[in-house]
C-alpha atoms as a PDB file:
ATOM      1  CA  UNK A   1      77.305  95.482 -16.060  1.00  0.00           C
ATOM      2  CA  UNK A   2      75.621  98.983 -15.062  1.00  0.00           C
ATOM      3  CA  UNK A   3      72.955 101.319 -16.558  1.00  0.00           C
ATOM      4  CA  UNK A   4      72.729 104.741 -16.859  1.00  0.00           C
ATOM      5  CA  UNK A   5      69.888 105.652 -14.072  1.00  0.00           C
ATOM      6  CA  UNK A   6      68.721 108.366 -16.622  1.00  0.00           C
ATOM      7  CA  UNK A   7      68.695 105.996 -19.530  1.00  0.00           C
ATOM      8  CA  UNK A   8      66.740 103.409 -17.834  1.00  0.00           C
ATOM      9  CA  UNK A   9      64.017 106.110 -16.995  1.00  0.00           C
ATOM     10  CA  UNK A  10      63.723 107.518 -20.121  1.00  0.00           C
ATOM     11  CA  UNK A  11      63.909 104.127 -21.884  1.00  0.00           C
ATOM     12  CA  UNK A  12      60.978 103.095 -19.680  1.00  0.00           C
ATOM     13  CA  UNK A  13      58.980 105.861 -20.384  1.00  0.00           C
ATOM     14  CA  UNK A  14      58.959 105.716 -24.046  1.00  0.00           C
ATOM     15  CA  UNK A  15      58.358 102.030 -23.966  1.00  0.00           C
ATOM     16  CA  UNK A  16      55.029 102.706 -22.442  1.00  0.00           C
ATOM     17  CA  UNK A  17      55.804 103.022 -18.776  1.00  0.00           C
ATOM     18  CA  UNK A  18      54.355 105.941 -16.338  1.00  0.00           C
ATOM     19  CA  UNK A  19      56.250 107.467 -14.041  1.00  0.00           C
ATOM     20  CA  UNK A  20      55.054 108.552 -11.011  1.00  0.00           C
ATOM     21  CA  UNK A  21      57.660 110.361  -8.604  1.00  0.00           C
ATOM     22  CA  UNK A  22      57.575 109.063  -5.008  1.00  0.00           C
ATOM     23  CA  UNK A  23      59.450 110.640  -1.801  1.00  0.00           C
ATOM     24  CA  UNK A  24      62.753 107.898  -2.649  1.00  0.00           C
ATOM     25  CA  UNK A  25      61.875 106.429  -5.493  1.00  0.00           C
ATOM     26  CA  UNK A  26      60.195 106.585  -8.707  1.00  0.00           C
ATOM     27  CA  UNK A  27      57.641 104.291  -9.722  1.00  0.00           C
ATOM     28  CA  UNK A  28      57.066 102.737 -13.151  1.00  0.00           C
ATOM     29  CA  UNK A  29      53.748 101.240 -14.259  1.00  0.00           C
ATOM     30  CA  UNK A  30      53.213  99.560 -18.006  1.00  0.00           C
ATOM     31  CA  UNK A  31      50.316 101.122 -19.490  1.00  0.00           C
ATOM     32  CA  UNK A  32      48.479  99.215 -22.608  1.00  0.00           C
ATOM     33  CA  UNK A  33      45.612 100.822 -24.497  1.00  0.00           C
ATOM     34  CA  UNK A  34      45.242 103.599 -21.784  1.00  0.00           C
ATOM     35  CA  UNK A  35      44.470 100.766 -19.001  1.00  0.00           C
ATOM     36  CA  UNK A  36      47.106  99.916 -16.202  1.00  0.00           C
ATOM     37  CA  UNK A  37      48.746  96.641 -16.192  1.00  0.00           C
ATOM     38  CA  UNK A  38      50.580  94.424 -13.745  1.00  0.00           C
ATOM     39  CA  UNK A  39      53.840  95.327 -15.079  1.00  0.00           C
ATOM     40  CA  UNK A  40      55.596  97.863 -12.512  1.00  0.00           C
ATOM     41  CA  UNK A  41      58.753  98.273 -11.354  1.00  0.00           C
ATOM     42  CA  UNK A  42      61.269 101.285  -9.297  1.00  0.00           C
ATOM     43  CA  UNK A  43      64.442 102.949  -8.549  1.00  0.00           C
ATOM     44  CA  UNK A  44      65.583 105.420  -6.336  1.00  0.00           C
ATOM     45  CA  UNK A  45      65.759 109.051  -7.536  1.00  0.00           C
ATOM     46  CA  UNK A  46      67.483 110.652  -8.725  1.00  0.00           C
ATOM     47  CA  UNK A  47      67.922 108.440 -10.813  1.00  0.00           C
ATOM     48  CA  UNK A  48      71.261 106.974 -10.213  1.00  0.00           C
ATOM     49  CA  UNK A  49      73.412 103.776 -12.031  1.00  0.00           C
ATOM     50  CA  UNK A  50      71.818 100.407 -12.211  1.00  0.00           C
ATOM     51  CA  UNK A  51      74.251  97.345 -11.302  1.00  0.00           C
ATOM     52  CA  UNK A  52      73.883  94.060 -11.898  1.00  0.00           C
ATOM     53  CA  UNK A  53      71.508  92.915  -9.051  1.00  0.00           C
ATOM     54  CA  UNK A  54      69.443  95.588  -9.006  1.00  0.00           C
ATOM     55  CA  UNK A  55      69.267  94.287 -13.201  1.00  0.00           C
ATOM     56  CA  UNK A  56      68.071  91.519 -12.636  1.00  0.00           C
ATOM     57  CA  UNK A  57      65.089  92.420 -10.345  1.00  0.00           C
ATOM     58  CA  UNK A  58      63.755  95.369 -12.296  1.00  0.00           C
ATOM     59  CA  UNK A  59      63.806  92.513 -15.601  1.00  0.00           C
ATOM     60  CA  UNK A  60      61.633  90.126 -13.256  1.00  0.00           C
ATOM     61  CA  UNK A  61      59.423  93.032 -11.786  1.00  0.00           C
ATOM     62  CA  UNK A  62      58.809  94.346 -15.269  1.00  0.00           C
ATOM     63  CA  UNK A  63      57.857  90.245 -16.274  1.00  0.00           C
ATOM     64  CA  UNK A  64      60.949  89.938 -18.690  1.00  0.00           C
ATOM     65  CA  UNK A  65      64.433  88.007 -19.162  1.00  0.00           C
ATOM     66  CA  UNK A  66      67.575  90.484 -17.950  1.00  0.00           C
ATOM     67  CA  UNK A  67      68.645  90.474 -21.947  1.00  0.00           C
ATOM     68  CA  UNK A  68      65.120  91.301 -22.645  1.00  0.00           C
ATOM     69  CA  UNK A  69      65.409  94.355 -20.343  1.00  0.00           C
ATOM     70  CA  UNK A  70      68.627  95.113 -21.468  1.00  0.00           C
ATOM     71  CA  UNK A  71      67.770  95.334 -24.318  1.00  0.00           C
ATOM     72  CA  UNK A  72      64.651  97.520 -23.621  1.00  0.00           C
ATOM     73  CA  UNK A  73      66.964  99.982 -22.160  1.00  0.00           C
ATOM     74  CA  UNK A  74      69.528 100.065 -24.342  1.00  0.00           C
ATOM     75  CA  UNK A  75      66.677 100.658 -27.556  1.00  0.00           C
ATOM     76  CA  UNK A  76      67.189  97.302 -29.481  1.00  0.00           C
ATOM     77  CA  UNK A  77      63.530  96.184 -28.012  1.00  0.00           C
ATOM     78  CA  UNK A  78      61.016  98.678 -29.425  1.00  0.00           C
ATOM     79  CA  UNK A  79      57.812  99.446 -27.648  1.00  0.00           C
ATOM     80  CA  UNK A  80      55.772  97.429 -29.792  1.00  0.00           C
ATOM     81  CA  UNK A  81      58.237  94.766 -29.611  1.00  0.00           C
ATOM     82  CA  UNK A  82      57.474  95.004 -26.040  1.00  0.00           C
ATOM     83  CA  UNK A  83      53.905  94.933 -26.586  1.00  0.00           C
ATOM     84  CA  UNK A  84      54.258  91.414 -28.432  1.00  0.00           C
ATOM     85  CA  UNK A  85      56.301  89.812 -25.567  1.00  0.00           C
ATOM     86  CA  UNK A  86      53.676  90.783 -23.121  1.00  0.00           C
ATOM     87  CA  UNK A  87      51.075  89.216 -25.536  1.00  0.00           C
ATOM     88  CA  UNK A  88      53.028  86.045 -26.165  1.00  0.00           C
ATOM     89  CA  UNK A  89      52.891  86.031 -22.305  1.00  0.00           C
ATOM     90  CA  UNK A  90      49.418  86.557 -21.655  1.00  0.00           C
ATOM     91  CA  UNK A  91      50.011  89.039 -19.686  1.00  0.00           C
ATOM     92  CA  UNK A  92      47.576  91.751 -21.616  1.00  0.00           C
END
């Protein structure tokens, strides 16, 4: 399976990630309620397409299953759906 570089970016950032552009890559944080979380994650930029391994570890990075983060990119998982995972997780 690949991703579109340029839909995983987007799809990040209206799921309640911040971007922050580095020299190679650009950086993803999860923001809840204004306040930074643990969630982060990268890829290179410009944003090119996502394969399978590369999957995986920005679905563990970003604390969910690789059909979970699938599904975040592809729009079936809304942002508040993402916001209840993370609770069900403890993680905010």
């Amino acid at each position: 399976m690949e991703l579109k570089g340029t839909l995983v970016n987007q799809s990040l950032i209206d799921k309640g990630f911040k971007a922050k552009e580095g020299s190679k890559h650009i950086f993803y944080q999860y923001y809840s309620d204004g306040k930074k979380t643990i969630m982060t994650t990268f890829m290179s930029r410009p944003p090119s397409p996502i394969g399978d391994k590369l999957i995986s570890k920005m679905a563990t990075q970003t604390k969910l299953s690789r059909p979970q983060f699938i599904d975040l990119v592809k729009c079936p998982l809304t942002k508040e759906g993402l916001r209840e995972i993370y609770e069900k997780k403890e993680l905010l």
